[in-house]
N, C-alpha and C. Protein backbone atom coordinates (compact mmCIF):
# COMPACT_ATOMS: atom_id res chain seq x y z
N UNK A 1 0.02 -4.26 -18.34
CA UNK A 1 1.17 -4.37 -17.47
C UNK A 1 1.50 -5.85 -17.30
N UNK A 2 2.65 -6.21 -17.56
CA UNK A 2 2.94 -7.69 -17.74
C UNK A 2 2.68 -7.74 -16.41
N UNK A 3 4.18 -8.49 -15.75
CA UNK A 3 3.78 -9.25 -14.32
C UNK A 3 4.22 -8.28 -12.98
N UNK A 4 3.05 -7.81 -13.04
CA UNK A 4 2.61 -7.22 -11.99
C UNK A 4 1.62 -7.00 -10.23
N UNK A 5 1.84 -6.97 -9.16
CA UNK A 5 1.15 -7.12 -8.20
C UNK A 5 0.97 -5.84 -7.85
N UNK A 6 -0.45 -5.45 -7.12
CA UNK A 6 -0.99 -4.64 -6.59
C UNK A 6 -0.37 -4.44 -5.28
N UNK A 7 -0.04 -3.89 -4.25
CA UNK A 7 0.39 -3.50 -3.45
C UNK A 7 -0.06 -2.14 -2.38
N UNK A 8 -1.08 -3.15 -1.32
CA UNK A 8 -1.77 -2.29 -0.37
C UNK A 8 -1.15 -2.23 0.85
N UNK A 9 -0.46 -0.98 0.89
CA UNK A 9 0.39 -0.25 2.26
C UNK A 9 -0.55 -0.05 3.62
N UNK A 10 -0.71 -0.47 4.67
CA UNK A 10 -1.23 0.08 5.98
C UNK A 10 -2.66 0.46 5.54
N UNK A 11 -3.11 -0.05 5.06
CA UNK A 11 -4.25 0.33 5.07
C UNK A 11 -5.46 0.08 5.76
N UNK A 12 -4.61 -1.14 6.36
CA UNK A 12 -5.83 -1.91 7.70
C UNK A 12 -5.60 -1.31 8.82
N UNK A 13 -6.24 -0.12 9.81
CA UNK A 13 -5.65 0.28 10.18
C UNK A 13 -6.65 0.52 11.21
N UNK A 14 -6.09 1.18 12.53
CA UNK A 14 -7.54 1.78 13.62
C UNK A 14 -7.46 3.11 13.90
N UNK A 15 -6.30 3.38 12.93
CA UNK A 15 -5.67 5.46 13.13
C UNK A 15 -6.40 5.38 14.36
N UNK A 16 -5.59 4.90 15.87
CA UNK A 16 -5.55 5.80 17.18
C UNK A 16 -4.16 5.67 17.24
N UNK A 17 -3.15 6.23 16.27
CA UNK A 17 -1.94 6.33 16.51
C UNK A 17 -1.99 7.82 16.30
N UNK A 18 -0.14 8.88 16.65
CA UNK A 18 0.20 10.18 16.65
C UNK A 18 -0.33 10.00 15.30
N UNK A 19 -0.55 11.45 14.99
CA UNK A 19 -0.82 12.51 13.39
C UNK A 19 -1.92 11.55 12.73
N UNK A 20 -2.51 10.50 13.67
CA UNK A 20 -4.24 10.01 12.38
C UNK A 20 -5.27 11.29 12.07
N UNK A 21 -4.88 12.15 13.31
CA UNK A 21 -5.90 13.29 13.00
C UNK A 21 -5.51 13.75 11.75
N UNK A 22 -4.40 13.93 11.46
CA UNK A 22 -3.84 14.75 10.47
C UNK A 22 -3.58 14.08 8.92
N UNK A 23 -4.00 12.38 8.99
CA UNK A 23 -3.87 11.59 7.82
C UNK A 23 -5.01 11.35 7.08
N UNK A 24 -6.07 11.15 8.04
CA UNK A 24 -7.62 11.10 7.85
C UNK A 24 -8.15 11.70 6.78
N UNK A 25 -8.11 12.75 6.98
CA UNK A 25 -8.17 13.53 5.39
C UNK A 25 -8.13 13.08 4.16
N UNK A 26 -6.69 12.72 4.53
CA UNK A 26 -6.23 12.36 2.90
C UNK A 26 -6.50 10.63 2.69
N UNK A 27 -6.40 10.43 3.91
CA UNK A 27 -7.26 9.04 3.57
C UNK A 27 -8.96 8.56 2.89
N UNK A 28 -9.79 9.91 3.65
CA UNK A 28 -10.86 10.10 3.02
C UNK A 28 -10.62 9.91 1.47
N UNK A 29 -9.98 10.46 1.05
CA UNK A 29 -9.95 11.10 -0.46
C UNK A 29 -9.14 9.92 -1.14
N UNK A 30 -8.52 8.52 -0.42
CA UNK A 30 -8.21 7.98 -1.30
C UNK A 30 -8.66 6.61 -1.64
N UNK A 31 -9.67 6.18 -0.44
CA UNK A 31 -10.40 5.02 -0.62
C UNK A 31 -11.36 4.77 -1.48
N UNK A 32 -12.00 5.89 -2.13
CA UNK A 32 -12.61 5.27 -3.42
C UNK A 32 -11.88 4.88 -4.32
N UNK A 33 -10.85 5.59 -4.81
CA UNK A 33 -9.46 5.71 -5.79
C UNK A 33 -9.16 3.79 -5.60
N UNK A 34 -8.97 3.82 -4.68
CA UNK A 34 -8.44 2.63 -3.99
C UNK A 34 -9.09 1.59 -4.18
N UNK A 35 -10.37 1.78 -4.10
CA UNK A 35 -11.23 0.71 -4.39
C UNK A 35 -11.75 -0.02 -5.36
N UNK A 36 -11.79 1.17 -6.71
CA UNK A 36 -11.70 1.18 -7.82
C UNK A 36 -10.17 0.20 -7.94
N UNK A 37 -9.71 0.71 -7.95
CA UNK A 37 -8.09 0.17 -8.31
C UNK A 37 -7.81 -1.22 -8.02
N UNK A 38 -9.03 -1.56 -6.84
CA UNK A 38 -8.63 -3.03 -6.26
C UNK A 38 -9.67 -3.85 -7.28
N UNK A 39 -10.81 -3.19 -7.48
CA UNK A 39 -11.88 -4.06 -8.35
C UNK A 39 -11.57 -3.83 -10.05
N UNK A 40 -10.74 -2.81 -10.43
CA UNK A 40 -9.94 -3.59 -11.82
C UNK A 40 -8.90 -3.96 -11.70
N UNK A 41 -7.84 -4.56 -10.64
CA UNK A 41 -6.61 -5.23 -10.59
C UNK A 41 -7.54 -6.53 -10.85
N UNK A 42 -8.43 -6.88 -9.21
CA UNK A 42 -9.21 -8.45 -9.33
C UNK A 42 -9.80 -8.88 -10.53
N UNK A 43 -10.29 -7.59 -11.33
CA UNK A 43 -10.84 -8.14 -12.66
C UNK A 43 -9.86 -8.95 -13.30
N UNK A 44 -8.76 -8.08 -13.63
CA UNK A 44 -7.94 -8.17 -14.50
C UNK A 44 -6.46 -9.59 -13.59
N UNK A 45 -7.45 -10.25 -12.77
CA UNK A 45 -6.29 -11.44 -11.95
C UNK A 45 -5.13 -10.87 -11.90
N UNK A 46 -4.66 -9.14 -11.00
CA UNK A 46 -3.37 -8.63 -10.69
C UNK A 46 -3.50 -9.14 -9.06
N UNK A 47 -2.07 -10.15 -9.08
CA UNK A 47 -1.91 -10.31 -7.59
C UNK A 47 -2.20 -8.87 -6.42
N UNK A 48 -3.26 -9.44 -5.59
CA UNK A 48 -3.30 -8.10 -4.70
C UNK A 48 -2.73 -8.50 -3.34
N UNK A 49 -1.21 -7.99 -2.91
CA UNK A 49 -1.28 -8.17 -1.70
C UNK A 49 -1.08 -7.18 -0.53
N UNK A 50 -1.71 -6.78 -0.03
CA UNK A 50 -1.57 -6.21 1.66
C UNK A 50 -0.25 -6.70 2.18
N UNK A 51 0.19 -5.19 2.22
CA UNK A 51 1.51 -5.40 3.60
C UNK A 51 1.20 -4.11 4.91
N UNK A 52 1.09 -4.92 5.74
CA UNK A 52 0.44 -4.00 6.59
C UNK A 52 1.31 -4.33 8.00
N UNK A 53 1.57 -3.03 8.78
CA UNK A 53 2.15 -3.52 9.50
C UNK A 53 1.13 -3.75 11.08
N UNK A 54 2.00 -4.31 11.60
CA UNK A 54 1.59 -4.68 12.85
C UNK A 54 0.75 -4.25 14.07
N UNK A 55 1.55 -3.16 14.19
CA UNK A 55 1.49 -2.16 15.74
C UNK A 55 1.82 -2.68 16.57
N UNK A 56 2.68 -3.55 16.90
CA UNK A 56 2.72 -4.25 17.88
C UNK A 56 2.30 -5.06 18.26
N UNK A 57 1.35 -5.54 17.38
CA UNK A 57 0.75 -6.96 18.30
C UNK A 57 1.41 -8.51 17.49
N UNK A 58 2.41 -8.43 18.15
CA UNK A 58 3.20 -9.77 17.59
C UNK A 58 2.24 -11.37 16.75
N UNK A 59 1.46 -10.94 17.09
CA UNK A 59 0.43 -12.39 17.00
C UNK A 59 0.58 -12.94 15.36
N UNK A 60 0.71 -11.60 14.75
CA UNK A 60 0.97 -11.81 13.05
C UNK A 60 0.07 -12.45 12.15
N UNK A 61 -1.20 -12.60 12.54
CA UNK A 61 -2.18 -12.72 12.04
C UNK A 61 -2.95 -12.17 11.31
N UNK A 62 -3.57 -11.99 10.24
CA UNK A 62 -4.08 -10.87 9.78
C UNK A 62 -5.33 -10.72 9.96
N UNK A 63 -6.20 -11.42 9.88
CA UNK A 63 -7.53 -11.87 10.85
C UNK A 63 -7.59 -10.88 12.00
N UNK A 64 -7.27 -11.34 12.86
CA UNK A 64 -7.17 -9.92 14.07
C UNK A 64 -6.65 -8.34 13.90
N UNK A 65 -5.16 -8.66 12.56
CA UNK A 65 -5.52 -6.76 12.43
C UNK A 65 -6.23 -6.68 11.97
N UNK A 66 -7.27 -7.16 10.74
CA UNK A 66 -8.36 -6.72 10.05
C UNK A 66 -9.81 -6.75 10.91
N UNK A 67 -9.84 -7.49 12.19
CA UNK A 67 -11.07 -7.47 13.23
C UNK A 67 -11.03 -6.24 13.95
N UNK A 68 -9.57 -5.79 14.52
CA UNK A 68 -9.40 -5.12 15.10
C UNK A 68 -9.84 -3.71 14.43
N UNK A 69 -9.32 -3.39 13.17
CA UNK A 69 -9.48 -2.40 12.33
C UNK A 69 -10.82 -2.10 11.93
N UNK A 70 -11.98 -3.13 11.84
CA UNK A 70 -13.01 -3.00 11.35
C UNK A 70 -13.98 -2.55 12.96
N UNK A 71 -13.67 -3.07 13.95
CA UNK A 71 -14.37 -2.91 15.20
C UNK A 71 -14.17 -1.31 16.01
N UNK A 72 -13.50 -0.80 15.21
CA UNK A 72 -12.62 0.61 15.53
C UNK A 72 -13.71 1.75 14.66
N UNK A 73 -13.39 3.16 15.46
CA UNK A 73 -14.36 3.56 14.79
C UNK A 73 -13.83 4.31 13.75
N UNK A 74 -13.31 3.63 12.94
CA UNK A 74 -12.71 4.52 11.49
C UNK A 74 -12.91 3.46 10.66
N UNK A 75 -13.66 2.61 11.08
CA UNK A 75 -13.99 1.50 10.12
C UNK A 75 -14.65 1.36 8.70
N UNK A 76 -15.53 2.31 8.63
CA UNK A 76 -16.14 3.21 6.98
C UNK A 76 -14.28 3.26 5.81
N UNK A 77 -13.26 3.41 6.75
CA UNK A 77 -12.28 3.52 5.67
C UNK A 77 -11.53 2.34 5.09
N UNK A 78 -11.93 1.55 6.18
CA UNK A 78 -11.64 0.06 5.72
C UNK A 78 -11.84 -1.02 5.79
N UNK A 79 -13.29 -0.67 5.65
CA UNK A 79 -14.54 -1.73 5.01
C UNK A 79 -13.97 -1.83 3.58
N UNK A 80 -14.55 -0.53 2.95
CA UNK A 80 -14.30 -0.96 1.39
C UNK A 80 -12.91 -1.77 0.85
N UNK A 81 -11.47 -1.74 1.90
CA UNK A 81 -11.24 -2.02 1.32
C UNK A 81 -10.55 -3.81 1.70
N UNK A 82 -11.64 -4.18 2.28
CA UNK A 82 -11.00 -5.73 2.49
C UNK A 82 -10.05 -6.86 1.45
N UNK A 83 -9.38 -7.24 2.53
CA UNK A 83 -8.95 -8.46 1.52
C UNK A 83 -10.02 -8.86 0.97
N UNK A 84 -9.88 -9.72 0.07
CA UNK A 84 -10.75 -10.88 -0.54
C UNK A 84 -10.00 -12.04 -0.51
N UNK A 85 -11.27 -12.85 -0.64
CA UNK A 85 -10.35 -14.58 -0.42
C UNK A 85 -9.47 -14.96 -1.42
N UNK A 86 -8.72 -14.29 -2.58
CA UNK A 86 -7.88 -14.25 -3.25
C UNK A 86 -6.16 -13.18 -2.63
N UNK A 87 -6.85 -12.38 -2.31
CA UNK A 87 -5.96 -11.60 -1.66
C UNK A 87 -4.76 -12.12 -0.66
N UNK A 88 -2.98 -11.84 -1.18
CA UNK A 88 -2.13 -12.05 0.01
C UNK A 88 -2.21 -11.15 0.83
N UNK A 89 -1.58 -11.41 2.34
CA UNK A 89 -1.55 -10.75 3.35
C UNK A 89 -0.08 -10.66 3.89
N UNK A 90 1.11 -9.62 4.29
CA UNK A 90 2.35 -9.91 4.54
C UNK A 90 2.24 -8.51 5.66
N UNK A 91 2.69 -9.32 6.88
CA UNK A 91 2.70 -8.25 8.11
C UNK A 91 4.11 -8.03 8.39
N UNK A 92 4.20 -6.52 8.43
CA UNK A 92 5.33 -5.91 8.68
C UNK A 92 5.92 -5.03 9.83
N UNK A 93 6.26 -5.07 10.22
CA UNK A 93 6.49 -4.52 12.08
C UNK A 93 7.57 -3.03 11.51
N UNK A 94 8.01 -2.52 10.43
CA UNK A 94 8.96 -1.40 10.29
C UNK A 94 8.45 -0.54 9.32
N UNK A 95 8.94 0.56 8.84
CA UNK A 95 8.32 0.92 7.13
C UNK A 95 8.61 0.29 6.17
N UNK A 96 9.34 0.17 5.89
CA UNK A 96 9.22 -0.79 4.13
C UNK A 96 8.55 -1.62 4.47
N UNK A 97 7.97 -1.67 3.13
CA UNK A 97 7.10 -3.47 2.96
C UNK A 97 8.40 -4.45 2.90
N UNK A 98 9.34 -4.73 2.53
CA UNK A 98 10.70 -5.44 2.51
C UNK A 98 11.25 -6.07 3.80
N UNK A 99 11.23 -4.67 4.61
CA UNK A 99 12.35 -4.94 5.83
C UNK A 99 11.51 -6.40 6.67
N UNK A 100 12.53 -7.12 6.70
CA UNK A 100 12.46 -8.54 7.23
C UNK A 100 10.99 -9.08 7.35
N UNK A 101 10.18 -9.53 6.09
CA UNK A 101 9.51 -9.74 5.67
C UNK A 101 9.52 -10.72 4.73
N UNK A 102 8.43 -11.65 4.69
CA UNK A 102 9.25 -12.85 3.14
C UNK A 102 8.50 -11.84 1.80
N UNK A 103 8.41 -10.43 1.98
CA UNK A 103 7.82 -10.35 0.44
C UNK A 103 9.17 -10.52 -0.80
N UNK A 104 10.40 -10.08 -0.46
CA UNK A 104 10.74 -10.51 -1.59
C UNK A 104 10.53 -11.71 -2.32
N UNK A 105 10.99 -12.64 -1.17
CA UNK A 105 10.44 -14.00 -1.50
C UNK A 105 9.04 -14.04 -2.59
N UNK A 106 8.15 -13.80 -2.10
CA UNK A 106 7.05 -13.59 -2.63
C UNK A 106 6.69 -13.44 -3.93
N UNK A 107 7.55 -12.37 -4.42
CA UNK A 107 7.16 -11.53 -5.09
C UNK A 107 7.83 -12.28 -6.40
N UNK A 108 9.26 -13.10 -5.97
CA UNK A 108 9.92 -13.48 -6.96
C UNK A 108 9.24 -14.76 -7.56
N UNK A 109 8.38 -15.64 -6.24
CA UNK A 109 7.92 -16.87 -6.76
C UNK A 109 6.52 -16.61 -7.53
N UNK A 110 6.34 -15.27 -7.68
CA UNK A 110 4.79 -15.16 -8.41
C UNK A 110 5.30 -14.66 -9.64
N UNK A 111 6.71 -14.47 -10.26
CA UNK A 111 7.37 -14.11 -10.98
C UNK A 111 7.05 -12.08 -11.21
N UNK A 112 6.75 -12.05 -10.34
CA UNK A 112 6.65 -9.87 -10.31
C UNK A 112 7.86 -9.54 -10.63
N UNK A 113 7.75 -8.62 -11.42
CA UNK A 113 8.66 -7.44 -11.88
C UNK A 113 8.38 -6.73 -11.43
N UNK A 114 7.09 -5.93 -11.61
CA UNK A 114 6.65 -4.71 -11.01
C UNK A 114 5.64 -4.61 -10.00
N UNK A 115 5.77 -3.65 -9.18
CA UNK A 115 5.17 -3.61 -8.12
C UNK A 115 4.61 -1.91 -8.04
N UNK A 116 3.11 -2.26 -8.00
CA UNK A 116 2.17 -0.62 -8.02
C UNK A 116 1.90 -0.64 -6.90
N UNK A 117 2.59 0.40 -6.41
CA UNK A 117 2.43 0.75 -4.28
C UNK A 117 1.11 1.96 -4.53
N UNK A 118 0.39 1.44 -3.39
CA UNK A 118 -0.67 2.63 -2.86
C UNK A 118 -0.82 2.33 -1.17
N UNK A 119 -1.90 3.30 -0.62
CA UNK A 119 -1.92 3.13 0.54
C UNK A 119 -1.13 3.91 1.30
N UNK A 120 -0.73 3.97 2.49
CA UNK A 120 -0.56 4.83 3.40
C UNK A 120 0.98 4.81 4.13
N UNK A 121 1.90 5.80 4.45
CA UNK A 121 1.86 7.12 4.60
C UNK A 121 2.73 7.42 3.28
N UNK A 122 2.67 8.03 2.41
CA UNK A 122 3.35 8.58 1.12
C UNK A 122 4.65 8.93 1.51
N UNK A 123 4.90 9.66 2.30
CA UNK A 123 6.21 10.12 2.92
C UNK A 123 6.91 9.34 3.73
N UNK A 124 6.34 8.65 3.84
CA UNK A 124 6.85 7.69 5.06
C UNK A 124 7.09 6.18 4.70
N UNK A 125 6.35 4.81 4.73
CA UNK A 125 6.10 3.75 4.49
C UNK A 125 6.13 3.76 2.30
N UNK A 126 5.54 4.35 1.94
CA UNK A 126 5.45 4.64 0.63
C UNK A 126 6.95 4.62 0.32
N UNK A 127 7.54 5.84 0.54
CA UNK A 127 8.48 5.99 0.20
C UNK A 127 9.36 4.97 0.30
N UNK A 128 9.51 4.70 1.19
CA UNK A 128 10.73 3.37 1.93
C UNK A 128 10.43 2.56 1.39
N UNK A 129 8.99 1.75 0.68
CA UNK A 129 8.98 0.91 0.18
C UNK A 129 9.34 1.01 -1.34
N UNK A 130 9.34 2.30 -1.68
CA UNK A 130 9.63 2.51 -3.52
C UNK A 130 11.23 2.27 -3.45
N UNK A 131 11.43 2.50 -2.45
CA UNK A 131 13.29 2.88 -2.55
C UNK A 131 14.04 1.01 -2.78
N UNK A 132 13.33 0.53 -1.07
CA UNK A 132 13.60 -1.17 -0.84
C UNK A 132 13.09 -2.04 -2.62
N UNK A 133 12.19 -1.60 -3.21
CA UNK A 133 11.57 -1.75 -4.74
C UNK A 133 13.16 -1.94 -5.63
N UNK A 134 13.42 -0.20 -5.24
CA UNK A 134 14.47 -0.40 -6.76
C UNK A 134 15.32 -0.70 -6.71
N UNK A 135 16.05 -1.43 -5.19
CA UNK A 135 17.37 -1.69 -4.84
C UNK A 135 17.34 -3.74 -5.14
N UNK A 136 15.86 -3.63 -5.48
CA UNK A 136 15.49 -5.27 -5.53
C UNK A 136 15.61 -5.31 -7.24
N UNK A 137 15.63 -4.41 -7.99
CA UNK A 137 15.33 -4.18 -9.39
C UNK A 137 14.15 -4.48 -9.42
N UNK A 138 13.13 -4.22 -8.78
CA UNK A 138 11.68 -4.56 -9.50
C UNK A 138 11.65 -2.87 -10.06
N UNK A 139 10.67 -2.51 -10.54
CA UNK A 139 10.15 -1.84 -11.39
C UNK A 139 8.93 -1.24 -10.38
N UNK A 140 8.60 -0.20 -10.62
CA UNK A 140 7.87 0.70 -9.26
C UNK A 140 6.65 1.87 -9.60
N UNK A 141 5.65 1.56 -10.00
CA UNK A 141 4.61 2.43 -9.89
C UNK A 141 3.66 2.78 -8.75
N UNK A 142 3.62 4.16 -8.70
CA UNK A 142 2.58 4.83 -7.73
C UNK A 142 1.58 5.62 -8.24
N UNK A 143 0.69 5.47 -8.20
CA UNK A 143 -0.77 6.14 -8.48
C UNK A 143 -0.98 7.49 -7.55
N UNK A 144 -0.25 8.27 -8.00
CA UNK A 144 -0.61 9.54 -6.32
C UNK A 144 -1.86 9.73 -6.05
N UNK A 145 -2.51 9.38 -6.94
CA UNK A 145 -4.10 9.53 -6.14
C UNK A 145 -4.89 7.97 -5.42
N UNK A 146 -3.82 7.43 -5.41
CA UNK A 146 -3.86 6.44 -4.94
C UNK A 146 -2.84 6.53 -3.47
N UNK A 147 -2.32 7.14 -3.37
CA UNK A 147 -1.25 7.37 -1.95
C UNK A 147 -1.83 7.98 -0.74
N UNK A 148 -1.97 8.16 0.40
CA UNK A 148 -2.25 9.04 1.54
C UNK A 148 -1.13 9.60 1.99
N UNK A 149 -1.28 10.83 2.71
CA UNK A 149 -0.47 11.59 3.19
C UNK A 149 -0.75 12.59 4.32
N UNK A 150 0.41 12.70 5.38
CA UNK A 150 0.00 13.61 6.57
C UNK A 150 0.75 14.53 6.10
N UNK A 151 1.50 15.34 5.20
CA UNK A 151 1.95 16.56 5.00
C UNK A 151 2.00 16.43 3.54
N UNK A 152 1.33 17.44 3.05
CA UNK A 152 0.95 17.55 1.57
C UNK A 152 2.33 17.81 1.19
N UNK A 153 3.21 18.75 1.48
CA UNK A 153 4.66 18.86 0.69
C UNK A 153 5.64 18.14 0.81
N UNK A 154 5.67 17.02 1.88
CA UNK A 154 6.09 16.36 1.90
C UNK A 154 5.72 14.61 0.93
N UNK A 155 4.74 15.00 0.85
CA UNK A 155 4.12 13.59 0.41
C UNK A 155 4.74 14.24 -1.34
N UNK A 156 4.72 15.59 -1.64
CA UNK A 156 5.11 16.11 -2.78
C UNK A 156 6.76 15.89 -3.08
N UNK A 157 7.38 16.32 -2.40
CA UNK A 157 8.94 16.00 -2.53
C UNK A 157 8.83 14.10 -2.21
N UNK A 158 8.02 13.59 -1.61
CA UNK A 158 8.22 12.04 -1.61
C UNK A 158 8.27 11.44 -3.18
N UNK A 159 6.93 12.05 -3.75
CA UNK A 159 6.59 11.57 -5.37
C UNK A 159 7.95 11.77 -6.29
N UNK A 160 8.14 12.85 -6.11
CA UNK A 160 9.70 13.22 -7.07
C UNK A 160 10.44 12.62 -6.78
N UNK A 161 11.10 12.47 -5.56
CA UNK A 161 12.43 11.51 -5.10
C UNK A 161 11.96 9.90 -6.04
N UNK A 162 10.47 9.61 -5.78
CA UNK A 162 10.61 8.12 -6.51
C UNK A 162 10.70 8.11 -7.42
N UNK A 163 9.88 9.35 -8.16
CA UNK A 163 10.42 9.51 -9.91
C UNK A 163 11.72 10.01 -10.35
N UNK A 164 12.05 10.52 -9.76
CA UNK A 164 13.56 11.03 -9.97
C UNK A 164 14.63 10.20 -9.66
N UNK A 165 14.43 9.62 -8.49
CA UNK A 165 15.92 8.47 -8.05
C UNK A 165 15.69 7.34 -8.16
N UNK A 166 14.19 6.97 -8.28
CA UNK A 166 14.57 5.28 -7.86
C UNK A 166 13.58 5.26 -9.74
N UNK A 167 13.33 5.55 -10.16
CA UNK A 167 12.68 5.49 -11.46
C UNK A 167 11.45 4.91 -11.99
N UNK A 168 11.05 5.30 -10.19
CA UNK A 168 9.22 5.60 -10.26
C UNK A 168 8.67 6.07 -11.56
N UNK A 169 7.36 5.25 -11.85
CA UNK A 169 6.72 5.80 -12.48
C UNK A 169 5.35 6.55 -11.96
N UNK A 170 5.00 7.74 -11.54
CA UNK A 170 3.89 8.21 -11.29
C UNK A 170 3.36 8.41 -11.95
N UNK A 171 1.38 8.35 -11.51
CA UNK A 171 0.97 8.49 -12.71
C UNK A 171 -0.41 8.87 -11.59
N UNK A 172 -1.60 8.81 -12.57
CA UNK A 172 -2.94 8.71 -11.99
C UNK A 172 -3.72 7.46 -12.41
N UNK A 173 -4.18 6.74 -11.18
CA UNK A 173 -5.02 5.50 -10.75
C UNK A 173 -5.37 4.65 -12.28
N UNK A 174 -6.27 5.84 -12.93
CA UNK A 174 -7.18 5.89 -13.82
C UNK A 174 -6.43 5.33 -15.21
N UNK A 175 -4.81 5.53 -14.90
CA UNK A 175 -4.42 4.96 -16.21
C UNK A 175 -3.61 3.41 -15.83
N UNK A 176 -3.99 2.94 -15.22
CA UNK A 176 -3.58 1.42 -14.70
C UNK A 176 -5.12 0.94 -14.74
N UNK A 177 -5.00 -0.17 -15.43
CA UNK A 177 -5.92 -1.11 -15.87
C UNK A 177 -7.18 -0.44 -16.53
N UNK A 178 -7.18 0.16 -17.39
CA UNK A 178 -8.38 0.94 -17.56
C UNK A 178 -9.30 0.28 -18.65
């Protein structure tokens, strides 16, 4: 994959927000996927950056969401998957990774074309960010076993809309960087 960045959605997180009961699950099931995915991007020097949003705590630091997240007791889900001291960090207060955020910026001065979204909510944040993707012309892969989701048919009609309208490529984890 030429010039490409990794792209970790909400994943720093303390799920005591509505429906974590109901995301947990599928979060279980995607942090190994995930982890894997982060330790052959780093092999392979693919920019990895975290866009994670806020919750409200204006401070915009990422240090404290990631203290906060790890001191919480859902912390087993995101241990594995820390930044590393290579790793960007871009905090986002809305769903898209885009909305008033410098990632475009970002993304253009590391020269990215494409951008492989994983991480959390598929239907939700996922989505919005594949869409804000193709209206930028970058180029847009999702790993669905790389995605989380609080409604399985929804996270299902999410995958199609990106492959179908915005010209997602879905695929499985396993065939990115292998």
């Amino acid at each position: 994959m030429g010039n490409t960045a990794l792209i970790v959605i909400d994943m720093i997180n303390t799920y005591d927000h509505e429906d974590a009961e109901l995301l947990i699950p599928s979060v279980e099931s995607v942090v190994p996927v995930l982890t894997g995915l982060l330790r052959r991007a780093r092999q392979r020097e693919v920019p990895v950056i975290y866009v994670n949003d806020n919750f409200g705590e204006w401070r915009s630091h990422h240090g404290e969401i990631l203290d906060k997240a790890l001191s919480g007791p859902h912390a087993h889900l995101v241990d594995p998957l820390r930044p590393d001291d290579s790793s960007l960090f871009v905090v986002k207060a809305r769903h898209s990774i885009f909305y008033e955020t410098p990632l475009t910026y970002l993304v253009h001065q590391l020269g990215i074309d494409r951008l492989v979204l994983c991480g959390q909510v598929t239907e939700q944040c996922v989505l919005y960010s594949a869409l804000d993707a193709h209206i930028r012309h970058l180029d847009v892969v999702v790993p669905r076993d790389a995605v989380a989701h609080i409604h399985a048919d929804l996270a299902d009609a999410a995958l199609r809309m990106m492959q179908r309208n915005m010209a997602a490529r879905v695929c499985d984890s396993r065939e990115l960087w292998a």
